[in-house]
N, C-alpha and C. Protein backbone atom coordinates (compact mmCIF):
# COMPACT_ATOMS: atom_id res chain seq x y z
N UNK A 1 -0.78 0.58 10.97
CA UNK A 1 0.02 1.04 9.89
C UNK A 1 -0.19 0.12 8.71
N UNK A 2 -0.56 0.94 7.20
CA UNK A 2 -0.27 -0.03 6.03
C UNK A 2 -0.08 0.74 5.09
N UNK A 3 0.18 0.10 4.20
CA UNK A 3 0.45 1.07 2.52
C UNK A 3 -1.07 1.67 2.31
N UNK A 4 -0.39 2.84 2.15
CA UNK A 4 -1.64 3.54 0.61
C UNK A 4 -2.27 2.66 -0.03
N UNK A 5 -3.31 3.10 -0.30
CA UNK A 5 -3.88 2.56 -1.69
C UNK A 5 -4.57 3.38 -2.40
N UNK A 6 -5.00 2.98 -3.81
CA UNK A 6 -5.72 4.39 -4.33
C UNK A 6 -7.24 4.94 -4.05
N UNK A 7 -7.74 3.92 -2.92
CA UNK A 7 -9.12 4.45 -2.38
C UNK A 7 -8.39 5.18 -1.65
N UNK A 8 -7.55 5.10 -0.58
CA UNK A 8 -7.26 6.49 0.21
C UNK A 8 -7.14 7.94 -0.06
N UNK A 9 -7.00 7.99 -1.79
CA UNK A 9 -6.26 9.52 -2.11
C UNK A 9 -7.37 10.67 -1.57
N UNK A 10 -8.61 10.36 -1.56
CA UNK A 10 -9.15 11.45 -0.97
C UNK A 10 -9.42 11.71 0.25
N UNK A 11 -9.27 10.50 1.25
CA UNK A 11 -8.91 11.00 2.71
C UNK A 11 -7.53 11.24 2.96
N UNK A 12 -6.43 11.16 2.41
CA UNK A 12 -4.77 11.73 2.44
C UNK A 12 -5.27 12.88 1.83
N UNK A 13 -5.51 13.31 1.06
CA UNK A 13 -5.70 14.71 0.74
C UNK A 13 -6.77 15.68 1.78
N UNK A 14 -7.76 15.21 2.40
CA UNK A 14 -8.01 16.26 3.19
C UNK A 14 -7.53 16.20 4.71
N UNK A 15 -6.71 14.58 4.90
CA UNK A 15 -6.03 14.71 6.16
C UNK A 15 -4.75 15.76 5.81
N UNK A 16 -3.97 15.96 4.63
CA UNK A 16 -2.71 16.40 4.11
C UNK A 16 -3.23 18.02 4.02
N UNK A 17 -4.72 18.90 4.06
CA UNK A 17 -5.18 20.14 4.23
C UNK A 17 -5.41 20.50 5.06
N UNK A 18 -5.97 19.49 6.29
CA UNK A 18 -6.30 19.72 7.66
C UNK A 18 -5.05 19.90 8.53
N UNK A 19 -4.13 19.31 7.90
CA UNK A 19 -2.33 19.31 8.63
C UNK A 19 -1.72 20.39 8.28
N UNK A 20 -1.81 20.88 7.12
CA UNK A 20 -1.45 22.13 6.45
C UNK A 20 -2.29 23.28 6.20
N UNK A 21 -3.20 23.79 6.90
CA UNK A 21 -4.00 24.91 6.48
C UNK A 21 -3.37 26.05 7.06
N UNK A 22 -3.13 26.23 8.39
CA UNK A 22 -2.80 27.11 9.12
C UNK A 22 -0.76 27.23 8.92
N UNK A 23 -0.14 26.05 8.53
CA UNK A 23 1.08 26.36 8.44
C UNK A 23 1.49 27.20 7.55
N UNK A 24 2.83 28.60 7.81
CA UNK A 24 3.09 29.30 6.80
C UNK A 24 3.77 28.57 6.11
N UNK A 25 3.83 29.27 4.65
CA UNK A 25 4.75 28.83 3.62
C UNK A 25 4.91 27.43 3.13
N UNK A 26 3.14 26.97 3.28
CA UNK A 26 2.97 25.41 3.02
C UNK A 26 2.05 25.93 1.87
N UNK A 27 2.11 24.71 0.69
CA UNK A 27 1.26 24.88 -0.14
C UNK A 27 0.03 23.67 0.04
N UNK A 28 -1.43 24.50 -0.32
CA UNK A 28 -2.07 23.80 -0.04
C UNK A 28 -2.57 22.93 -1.72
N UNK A 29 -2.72 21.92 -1.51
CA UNK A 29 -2.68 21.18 -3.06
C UNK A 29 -4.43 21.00 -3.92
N UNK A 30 -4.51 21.47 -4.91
CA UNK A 30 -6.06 21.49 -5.43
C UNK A 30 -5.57 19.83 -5.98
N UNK A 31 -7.35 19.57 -6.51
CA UNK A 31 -7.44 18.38 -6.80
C UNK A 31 -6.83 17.50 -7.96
N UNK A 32 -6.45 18.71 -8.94
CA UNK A 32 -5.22 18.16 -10.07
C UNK A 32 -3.70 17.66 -9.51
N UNK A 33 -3.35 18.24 -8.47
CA UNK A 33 -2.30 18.45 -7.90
C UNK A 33 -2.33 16.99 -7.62
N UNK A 34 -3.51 16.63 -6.81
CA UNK A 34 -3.29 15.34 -6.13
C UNK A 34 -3.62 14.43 -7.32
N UNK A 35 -4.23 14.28 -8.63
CA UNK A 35 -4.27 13.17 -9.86
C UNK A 35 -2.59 13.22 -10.42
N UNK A 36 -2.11 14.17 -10.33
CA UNK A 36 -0.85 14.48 -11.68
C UNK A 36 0.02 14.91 -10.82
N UNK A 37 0.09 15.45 -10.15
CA UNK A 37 1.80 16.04 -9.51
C UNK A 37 2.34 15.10 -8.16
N UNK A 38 1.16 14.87 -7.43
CA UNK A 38 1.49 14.12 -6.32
C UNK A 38 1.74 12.10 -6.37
N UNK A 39 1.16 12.01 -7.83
CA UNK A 39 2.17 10.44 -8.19
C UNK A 39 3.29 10.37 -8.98
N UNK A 40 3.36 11.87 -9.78
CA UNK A 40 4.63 11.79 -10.71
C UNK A 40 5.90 12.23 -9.39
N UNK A 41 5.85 12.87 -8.24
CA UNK A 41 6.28 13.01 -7.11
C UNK A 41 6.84 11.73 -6.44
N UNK A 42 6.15 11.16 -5.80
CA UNK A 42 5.78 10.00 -5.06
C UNK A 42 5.62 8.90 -5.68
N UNK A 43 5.31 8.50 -6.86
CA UNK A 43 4.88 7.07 -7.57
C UNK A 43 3.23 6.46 -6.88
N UNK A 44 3.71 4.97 -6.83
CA UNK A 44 2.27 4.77 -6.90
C UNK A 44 1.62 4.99 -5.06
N UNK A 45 0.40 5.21 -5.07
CA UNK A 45 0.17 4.93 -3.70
C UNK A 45 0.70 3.89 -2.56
N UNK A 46 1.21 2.92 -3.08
CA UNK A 46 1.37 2.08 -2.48
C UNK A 46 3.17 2.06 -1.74
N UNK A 47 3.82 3.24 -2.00
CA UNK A 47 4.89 3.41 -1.46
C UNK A 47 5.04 4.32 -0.54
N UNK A 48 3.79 5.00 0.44
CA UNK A 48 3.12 5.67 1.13
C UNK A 48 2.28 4.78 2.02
N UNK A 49 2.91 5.47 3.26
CA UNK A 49 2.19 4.62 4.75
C UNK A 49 1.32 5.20 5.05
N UNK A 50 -0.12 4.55 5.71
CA UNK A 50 -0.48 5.39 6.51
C UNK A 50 -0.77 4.58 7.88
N UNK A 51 -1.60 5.68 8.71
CA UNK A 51 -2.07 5.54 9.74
C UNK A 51 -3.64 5.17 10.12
N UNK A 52 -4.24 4.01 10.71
CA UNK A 52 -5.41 4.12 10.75
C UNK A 52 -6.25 3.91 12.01
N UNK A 53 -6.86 4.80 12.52
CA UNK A 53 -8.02 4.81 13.39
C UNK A 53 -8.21 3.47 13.80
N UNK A 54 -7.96 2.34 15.08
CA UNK A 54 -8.75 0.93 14.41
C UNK A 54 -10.17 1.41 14.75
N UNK A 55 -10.62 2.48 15.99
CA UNK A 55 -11.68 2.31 16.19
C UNK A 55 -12.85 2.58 15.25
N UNK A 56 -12.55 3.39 14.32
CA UNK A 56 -13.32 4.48 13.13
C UNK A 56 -12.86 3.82 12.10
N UNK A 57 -11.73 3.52 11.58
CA UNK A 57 -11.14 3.14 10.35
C UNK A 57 -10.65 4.52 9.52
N UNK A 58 -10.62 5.70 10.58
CA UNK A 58 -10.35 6.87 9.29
C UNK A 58 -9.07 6.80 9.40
N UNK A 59 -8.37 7.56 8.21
CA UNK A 59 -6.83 7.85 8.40
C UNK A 59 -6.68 8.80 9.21
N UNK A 60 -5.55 8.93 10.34
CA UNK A 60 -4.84 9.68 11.29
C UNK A 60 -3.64 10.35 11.05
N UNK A 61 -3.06 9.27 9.57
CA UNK A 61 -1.77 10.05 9.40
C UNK A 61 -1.48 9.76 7.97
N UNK A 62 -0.14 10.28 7.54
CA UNK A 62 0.08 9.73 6.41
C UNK A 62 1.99 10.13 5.73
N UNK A 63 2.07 8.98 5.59
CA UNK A 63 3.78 9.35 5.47
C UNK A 63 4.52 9.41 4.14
N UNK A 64 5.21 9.72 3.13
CA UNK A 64 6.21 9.31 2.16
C UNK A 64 7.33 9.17 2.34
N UNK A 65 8.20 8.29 1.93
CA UNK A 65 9.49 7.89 2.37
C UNK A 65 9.78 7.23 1.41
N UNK A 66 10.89 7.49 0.91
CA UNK A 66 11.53 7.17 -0.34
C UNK A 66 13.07 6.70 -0.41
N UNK A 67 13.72 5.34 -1.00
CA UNK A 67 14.87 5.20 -1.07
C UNK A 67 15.76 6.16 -1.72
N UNK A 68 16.71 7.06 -1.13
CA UNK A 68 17.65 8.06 -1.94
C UNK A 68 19.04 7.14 -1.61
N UNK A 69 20.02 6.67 -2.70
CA UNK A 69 21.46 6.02 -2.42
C UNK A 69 20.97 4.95 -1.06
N UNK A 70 22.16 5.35 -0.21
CA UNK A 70 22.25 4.72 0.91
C UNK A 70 21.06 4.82 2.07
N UNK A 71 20.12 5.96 2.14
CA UNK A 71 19.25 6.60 2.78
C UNK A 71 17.86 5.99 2.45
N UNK A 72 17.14 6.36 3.34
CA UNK A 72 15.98 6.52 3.75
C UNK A 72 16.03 7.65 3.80
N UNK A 73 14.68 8.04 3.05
CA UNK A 73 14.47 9.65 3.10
C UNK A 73 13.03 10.16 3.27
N UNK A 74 12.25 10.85 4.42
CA UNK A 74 11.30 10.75 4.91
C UNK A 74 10.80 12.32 4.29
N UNK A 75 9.79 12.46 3.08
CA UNK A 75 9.68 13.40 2.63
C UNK A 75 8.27 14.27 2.69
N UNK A 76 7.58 13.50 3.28
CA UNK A 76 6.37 14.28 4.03
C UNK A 76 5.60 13.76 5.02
N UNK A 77 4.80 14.50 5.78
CA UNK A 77 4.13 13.84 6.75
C UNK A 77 2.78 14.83 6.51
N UNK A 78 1.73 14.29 7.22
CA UNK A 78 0.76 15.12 7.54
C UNK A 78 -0.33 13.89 8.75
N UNK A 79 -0.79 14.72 9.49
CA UNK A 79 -2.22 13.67 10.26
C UNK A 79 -1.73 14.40 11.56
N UNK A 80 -2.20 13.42 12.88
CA UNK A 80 -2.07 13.83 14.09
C UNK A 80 -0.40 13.26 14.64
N UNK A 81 -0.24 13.68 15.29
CA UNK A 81 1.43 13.74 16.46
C UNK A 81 1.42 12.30 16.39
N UNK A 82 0.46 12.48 17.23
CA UNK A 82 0.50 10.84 17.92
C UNK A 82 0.87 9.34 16.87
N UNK A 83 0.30 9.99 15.45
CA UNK A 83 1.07 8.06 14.80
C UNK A 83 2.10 8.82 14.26
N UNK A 84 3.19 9.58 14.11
CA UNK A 84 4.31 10.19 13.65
C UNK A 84 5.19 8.97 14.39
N UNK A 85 5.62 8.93 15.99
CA UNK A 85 6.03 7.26 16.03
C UNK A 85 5.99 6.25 15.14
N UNK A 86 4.94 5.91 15.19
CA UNK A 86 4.36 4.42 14.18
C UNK A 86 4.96 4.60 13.24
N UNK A 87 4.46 5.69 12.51
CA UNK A 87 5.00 5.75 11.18
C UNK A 87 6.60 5.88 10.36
N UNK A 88 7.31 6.79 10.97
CA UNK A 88 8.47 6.39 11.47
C UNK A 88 9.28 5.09 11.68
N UNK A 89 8.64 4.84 12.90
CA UNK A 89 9.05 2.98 13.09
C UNK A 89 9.14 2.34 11.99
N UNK A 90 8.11 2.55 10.88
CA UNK A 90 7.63 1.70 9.95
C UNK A 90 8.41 1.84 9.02
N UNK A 91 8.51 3.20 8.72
CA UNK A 91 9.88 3.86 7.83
C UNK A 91 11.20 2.97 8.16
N UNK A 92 11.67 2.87 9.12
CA UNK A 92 12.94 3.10 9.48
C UNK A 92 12.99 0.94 9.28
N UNK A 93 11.97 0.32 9.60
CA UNK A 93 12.04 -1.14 9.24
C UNK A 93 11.89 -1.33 8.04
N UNK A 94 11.22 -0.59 6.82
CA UNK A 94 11.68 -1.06 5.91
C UNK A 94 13.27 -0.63 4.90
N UNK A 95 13.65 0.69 5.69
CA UNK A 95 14.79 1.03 5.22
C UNK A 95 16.05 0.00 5.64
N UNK A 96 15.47 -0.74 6.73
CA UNK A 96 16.75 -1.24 7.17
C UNK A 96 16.50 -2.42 6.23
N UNK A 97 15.58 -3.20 6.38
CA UNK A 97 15.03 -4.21 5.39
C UNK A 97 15.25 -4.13 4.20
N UNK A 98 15.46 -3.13 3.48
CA UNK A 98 16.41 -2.69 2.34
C UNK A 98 17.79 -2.27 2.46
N UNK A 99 18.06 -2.62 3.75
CA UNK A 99 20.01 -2.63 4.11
C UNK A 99 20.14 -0.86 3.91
N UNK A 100 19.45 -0.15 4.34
CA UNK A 100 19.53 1.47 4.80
C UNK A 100 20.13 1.25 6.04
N UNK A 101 21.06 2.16 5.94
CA UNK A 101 21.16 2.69 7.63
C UNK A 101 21.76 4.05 8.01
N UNK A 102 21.33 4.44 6.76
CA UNK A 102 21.20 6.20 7.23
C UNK A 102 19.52 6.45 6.83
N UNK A 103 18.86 7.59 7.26
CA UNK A 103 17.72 8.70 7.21
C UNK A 103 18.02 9.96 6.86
N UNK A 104 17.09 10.73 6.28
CA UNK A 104 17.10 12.00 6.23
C UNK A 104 15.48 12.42 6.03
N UNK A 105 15.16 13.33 7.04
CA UNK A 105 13.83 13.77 7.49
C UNK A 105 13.52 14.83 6.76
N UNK A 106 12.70 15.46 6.06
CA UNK A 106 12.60 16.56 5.36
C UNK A 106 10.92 17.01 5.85
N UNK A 107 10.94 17.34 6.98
CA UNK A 107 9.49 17.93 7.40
C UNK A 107 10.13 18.51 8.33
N UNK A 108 9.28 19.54 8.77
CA UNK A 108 9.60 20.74 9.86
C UNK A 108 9.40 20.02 10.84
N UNK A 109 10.50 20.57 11.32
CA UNK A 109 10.84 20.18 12.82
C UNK A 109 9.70 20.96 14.12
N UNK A 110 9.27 19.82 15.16
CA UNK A 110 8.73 20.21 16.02
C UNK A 110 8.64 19.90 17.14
N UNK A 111 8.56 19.79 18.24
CA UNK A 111 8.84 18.98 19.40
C UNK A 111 8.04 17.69 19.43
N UNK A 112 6.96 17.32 18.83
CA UNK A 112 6.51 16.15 18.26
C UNK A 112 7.23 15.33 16.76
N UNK A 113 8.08 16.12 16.44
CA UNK A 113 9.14 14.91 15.44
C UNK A 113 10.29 15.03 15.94
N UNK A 114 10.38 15.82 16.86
CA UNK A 114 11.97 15.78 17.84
C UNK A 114 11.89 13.82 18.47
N UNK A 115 10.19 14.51 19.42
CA UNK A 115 10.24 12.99 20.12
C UNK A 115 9.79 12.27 18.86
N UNK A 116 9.48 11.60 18.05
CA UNK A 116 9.32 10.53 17.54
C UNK A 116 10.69 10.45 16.65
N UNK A 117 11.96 10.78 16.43
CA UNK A 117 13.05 10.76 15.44
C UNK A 117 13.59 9.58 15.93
N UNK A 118 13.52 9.24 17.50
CA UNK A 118 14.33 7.84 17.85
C UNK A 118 13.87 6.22 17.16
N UNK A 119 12.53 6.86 16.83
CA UNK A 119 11.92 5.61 16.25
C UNK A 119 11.71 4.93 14.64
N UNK A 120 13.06 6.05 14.09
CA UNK A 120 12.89 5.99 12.59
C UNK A 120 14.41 5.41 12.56
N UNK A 121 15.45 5.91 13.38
CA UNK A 121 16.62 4.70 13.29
C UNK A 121 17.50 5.40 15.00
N UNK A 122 17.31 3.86 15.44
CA UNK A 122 17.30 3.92 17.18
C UNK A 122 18.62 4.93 17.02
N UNK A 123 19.83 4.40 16.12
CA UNK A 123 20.88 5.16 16.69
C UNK A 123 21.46 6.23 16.26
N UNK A 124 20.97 6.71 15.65
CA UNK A 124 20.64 7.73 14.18
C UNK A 124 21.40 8.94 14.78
N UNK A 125 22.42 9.74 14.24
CA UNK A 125 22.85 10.63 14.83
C UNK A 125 22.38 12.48 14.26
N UNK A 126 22.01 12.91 14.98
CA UNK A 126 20.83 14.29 14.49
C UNK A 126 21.87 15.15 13.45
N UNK A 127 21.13 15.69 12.37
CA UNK A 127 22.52 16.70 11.95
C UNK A 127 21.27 18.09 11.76
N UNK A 128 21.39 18.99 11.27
CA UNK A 128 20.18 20.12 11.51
C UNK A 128 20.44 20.70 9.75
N UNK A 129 20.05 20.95 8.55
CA UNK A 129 20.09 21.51 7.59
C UNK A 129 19.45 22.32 7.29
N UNK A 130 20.24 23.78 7.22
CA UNK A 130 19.24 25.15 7.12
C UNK A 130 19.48 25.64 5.69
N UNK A 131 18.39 25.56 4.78
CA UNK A 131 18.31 25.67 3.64
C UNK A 131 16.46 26.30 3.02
N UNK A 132 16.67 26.84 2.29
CA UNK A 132 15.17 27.61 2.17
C UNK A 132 15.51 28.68 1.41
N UNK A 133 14.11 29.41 0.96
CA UNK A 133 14.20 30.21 -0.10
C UNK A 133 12.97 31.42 0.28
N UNK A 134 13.00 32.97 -0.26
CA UNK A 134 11.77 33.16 0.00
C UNK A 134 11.79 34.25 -1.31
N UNK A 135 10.35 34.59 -1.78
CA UNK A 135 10.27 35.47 -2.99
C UNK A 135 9.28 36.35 -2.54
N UNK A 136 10.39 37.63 -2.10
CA UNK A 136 9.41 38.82 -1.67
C UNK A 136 8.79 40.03 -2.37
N UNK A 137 8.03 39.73 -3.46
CA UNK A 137 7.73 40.08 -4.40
C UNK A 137 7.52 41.78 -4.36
N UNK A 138 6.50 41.83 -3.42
CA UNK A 138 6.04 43.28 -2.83
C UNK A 138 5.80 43.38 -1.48
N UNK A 139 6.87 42.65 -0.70
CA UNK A 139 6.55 42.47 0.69
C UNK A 139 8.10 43.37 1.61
N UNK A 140 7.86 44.06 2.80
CA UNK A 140 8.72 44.31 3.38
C UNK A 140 9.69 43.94 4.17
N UNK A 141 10.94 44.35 3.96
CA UNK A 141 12.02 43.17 4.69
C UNK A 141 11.54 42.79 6.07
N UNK A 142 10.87 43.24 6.93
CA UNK A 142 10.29 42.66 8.09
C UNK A 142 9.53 41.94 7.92
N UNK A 143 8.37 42.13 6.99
CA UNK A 143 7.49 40.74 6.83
C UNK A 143 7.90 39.73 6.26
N UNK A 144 8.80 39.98 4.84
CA UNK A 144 9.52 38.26 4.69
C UNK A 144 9.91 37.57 6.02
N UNK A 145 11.22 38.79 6.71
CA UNK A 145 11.49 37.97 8.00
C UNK A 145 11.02 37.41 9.09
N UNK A 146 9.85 37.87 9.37
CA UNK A 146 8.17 37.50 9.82
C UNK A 146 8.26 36.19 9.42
N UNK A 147 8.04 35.90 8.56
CA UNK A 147 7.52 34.73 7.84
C UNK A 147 8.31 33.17 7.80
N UNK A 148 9.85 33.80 7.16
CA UNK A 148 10.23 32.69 7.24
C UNK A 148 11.03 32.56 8.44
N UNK A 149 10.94 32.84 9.73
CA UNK A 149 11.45 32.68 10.77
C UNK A 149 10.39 32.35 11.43
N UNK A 150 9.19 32.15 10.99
CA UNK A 150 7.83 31.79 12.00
C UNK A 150 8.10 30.18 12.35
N UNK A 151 7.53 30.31 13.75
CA UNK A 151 7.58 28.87 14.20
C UNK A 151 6.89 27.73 13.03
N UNK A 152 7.35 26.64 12.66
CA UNK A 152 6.82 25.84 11.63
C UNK A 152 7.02 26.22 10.34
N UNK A 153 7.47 26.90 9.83
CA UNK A 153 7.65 27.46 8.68
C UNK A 153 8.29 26.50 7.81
N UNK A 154 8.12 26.29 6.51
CA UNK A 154 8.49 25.09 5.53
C UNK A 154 8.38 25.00 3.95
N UNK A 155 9.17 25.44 3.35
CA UNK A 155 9.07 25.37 2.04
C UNK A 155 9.48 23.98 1.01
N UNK A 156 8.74 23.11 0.57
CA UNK A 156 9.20 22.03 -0.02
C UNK A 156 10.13 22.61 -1.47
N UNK A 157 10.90 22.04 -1.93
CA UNK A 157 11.37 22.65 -3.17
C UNK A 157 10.52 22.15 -4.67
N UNK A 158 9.97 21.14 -3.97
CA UNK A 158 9.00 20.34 -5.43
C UNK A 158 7.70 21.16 -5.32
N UNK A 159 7.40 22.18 -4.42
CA UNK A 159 6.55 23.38 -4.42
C UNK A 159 6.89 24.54 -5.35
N UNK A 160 8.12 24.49 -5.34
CA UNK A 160 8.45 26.02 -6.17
C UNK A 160 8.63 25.83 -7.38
N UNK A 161 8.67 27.36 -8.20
CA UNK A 161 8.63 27.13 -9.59
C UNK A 161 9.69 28.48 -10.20
């Protein structure tokens, strides 16, 4: 685990497409997105964890987490299952290290961030927030409901317009 830096932005961006291609109601980000929207978002790279391969050195994962008030607030993920732990962990030590001791997770829930949630604050008590939006422009009430009831399904709000 270490901070971002700004050589990483183009392996976070195609680890952050390879994590998101197949999910509904994810936006996938072109390359302006990632110069101009994704630091006026996030700030500088360096307040972004990632994950690294030791054997390869590639990135595996990649996290944002941001101080909100009293909180830690974990506002995206993308890479493989497996460093979602780590990363987490890592989250949750510097929130406390900044005298946090609440979280709030804002990535879709899955039985791989079910199990890694203990490791972002050991005693952390779960709460579930169902909130979302959908714009069914020319689509039928079964297929919106299709959609946003699909397993993984996820709309960021700094996506919409």
């Amino acid at each position: 685990m270490r901070e971002a830096t700004p050589e990483d932005a183009v392996e976070v961006a195609a680890l952050h497409h390879a994590h998101n291609a197949d999910r509904p109601l994810t936006s996938l980000r072109e390359p302006g997105d990632w110069a101009v929207r994704v630091p006026a978002w996030y700030g500088p790279a360096e307040r972004q964890l990632v994950a690294v391969d030791p054997a390869s050195g590639a990135l595996t994962g990649w996290i944002v987490a941001e101080h909100a008030g009293d909180c830690v607030e974990v506002r995206e993920f993308a890479g493989a299952d497996a460093c979602l732990e780590p990363l987490l962990a890592a989250v949750g030590s510097r929130g406390l290290a900044a005298g946090l001791s609440r979280a709030r997770v804002r990535i879709p829930g899955s039985p791989a961030v079910a199990a890694a949630l203990p490791a972002l604050l050991a005693d952390a008590r779960q709460v579930t927030e169902h909130a979302g939006m959908a714009r069914p422009l020319h689509a039928t009430a079964a297929s919106v409901r299709a959609t946003v009831s699909a397993p993984g399904s996820v709309h960021r709000y700094g996506d919409s317009f």
